[in-house]
Protein backbone atom coordinates (compact mmCIF):
# COMPACT_ATOMS: atom_id res chain seq x y z
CA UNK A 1 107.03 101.86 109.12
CA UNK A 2 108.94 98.80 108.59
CA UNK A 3 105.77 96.22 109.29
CA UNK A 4 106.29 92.29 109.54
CA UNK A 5 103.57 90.50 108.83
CA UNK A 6 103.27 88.67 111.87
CA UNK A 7 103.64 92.43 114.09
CA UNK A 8 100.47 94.01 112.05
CA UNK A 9 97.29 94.66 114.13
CA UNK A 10 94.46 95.49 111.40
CA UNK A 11 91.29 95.60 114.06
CA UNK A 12 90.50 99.34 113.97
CA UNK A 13 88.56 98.83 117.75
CA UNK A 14 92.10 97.68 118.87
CA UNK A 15 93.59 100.52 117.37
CA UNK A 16 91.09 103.03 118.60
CA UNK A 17 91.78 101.33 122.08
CA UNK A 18 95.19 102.03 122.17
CA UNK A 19 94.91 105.67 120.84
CA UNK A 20 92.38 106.15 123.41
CA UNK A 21 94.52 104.86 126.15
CA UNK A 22 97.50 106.69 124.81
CA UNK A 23 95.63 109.84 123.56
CA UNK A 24 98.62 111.76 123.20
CA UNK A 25 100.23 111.71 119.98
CA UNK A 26 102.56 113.00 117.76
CA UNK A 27 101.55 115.48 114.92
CA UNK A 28 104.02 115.14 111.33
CA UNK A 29 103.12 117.72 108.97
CA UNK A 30 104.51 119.23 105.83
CA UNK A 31 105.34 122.83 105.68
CA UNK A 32 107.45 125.08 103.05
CA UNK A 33 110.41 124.37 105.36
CA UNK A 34 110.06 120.72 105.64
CA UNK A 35 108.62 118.57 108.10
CA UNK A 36 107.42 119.70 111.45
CA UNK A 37 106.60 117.97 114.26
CA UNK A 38 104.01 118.56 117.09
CA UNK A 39 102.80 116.58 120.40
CA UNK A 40 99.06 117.13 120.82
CA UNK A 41 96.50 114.91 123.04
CA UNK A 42 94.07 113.69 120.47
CA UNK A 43 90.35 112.50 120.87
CA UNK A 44 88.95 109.27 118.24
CA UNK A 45 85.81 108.97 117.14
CA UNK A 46 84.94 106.08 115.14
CA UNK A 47 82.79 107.96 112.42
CA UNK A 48 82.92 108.04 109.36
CA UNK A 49 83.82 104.63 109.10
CA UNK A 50 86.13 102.44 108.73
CA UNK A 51 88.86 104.08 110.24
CA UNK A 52 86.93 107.52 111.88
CA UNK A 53 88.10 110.95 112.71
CA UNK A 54 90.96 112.79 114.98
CA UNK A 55 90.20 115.49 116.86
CA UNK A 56 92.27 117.97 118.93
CA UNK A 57 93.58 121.67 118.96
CA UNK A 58 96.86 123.74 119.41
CA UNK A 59 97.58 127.24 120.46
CA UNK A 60 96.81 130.10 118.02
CA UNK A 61 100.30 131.06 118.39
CA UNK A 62 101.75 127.53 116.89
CA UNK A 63 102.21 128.25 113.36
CA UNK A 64 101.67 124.93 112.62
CA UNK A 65 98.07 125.83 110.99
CA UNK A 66 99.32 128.00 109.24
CA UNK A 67 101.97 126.51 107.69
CA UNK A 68 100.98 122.88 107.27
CA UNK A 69 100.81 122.55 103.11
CA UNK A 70 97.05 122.57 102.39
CA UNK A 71 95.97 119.14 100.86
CA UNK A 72 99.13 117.68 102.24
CA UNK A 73 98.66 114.24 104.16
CA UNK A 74 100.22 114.48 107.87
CA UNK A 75 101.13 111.40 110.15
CA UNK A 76 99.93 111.37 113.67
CA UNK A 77 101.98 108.59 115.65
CA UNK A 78 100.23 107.19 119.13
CA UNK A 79 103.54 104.98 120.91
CA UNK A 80 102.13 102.90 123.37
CA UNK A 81 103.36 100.68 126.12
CA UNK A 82 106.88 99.65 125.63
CA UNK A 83 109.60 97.85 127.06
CA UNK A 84 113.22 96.47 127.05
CA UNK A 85 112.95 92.43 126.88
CA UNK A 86 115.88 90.97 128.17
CA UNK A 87 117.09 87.57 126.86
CA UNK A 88 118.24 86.23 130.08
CA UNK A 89 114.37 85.93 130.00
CA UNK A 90 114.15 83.13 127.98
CA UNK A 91 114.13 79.60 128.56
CA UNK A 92 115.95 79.28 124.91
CA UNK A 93 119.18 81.16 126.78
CA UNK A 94 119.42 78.23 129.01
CA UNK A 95 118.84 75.71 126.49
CA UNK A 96 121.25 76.81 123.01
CA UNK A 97 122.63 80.16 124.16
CA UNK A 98 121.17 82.11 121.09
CA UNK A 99 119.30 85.24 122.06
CA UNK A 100 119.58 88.64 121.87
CA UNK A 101 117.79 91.57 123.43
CA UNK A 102 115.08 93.53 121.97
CA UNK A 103 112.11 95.71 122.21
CA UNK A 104 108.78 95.24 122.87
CA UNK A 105 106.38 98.12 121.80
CA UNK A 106 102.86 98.73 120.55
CA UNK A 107 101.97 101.67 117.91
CA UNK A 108 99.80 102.71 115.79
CA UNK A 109 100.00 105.50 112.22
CA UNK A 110 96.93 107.22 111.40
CA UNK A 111 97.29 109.24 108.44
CA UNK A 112 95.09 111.91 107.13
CA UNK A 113 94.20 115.22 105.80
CA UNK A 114 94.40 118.03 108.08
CA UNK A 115 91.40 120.89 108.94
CA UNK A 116 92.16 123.35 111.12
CA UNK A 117 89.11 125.07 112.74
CA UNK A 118 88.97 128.39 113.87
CA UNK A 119 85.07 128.23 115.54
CA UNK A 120 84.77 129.16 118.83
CA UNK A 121 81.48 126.56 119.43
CA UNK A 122 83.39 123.91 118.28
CA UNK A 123 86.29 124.63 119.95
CA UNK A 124 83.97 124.91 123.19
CA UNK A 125 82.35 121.86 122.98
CA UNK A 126 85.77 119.61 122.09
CA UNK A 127 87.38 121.47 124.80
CA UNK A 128 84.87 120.22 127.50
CA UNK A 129 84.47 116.59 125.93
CA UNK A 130 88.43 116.55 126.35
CA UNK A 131 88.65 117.41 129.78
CA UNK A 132 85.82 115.40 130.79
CA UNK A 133 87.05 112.29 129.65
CA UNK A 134 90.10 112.78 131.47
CA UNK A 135 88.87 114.27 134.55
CA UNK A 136 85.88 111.74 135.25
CA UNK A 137 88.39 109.34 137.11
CA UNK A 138 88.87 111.47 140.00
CA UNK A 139 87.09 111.69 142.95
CA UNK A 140 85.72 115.54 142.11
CA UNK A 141 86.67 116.38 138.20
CA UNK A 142 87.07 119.73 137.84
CA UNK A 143 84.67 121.25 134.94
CA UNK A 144 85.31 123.78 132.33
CA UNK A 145 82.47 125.80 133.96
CA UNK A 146 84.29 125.85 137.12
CA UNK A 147 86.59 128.34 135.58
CA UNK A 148 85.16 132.26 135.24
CA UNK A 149 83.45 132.40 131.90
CA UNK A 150 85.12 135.52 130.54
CA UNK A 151 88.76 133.40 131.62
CA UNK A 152 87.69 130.43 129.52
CA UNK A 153 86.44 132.67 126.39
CA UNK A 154 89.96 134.32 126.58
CA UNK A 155 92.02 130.57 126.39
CA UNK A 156 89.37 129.12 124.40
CA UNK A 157 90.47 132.55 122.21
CA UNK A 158 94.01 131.39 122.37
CA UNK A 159 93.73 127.98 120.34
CA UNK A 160 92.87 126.38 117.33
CA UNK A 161 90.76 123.23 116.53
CA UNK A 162 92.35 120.33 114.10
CA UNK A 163 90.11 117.75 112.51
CA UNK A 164 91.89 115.02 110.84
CA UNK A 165 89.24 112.42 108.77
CA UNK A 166 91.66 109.09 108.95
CA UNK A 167 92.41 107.56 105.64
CA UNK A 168 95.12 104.80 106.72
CA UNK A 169 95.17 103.57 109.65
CA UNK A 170 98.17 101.17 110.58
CA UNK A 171 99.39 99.34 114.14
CA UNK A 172 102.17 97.29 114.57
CA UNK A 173 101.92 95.05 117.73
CA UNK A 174 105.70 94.19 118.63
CA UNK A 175 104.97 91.72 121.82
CA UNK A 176 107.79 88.37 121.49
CA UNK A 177 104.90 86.83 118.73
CA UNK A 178 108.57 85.21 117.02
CA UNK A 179 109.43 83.51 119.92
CA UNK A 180 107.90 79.90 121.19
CA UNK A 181 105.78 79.59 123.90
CA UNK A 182 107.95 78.79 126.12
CA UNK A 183 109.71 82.08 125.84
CA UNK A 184 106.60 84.22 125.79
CA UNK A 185 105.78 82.77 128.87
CA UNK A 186 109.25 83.80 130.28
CA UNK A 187 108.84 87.81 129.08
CA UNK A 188 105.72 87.86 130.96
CA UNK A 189 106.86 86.35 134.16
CA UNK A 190 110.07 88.74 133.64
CA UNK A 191 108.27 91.76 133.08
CA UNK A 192 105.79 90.87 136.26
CA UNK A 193 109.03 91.01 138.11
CA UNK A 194 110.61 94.50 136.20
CA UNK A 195 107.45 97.03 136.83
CA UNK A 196 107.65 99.77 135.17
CA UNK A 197 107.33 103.41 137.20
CA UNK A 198 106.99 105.97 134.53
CA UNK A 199 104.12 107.53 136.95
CA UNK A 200 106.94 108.31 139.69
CA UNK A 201 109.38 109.08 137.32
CA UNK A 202 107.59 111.93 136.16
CA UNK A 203 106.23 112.99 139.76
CA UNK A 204 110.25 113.46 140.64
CA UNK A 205 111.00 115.55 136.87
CA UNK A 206 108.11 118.17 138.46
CA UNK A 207 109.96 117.61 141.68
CA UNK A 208 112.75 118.92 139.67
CA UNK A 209 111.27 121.39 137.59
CA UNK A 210 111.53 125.43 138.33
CA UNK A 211 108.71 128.00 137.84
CA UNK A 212 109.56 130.21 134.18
């Protein structure tokens, strides 16, 4: 990833923040017929230090585990919030004229050596931490053990656990830190102005969507 200087985050808490906001990530592996790609929601813990461990799984009938080249390093890419940033934005447009548009984004790399687990205790227990965490918002999370028991054995049957131990650990922090002050200060008031509605966006795609 092309990486400024003045872009880099290096504070692995940041980092873990974002990949815990935006869990779900992006899988590169190496196979025998080149790279592969998967999109898998991912769980960080920070141990082993410095840079800690992915965790997630992917059905049994993906043959990404096993086809992923064993020893191979794979890339798992968490994209963040991002934006268009308009240079009519800018207090420098009024002033000289010379502005372009751009992008504003925030990412982070974690690369690592894959394990794929195929333990039905482990998978268990990661399942239920998963959905917890993203159920305890609501007003009545649903559980794992709401589900019959012999129906969760069956799908917990029907996946495979990935471990991935980070190694590097890279964010790049794209957010207008090249332009003066008096700039930044016009992206935010712009943006305030632009909100985003990727929540209702994808409420009208299942509005769309058909039954298969």
């Amino acid at each position: 990833m092309y990486l400024p200087k003045h872009f880099e985050e290096t504070r692995v808490e940041v980092l873990h923040g974002l990949i815990r906001a935006y869990p779900f990530g992006t899988l590169a592996t190496l196979t025998a017929r080149g790279l592969d790609a998967n999109h898998i929601p991912f769980e960080v813990d920070p141990d082993p230090s410095p840079f800690g461990t992915l965790r997630g799984h992917v059905a049994r009938a993906n043959p990404v585990w096993r086809e992923t080249s064993p020893g191979a390093e794979a890339l798992v890419i968490f994209q963040g919030p991002d934006t268009f940033i308009s240079p009519s934005w800018y207090r420098t447009k009024r002033e000289t004229g010379k502005v372009v548009p751009t992008w504003n984004y925030a990412v982070v790399h974690a690369h690592g050596t894959p394990r794929f687990i195929d333990d039905r205790t482990w998978l268990r227990g990661f399942v239920e931490k998963l959905t917890d965490r993203h159920e305890a918002r609501r007003r009545e999370p649903w559980k794992v053990t709401d589900a019959p028991a012999d129906y969760i054995d069956k799908q917990i049957g029907a996946i495979i656990g990935l471990e991935i131990p980070i190694t590097r650990l890279i964010g790049k922090w794209k957010v207008s830190q090249n332009r003066p002050p008096h700039d930044r200060a016009g992206v935010v008031e712009g943006l305030m102005r632009d909100a985003q509605r990727s929540a209702e966006v994808m409420a009208e795609l299942v509005r769309q969507s058909k039954s298969k």
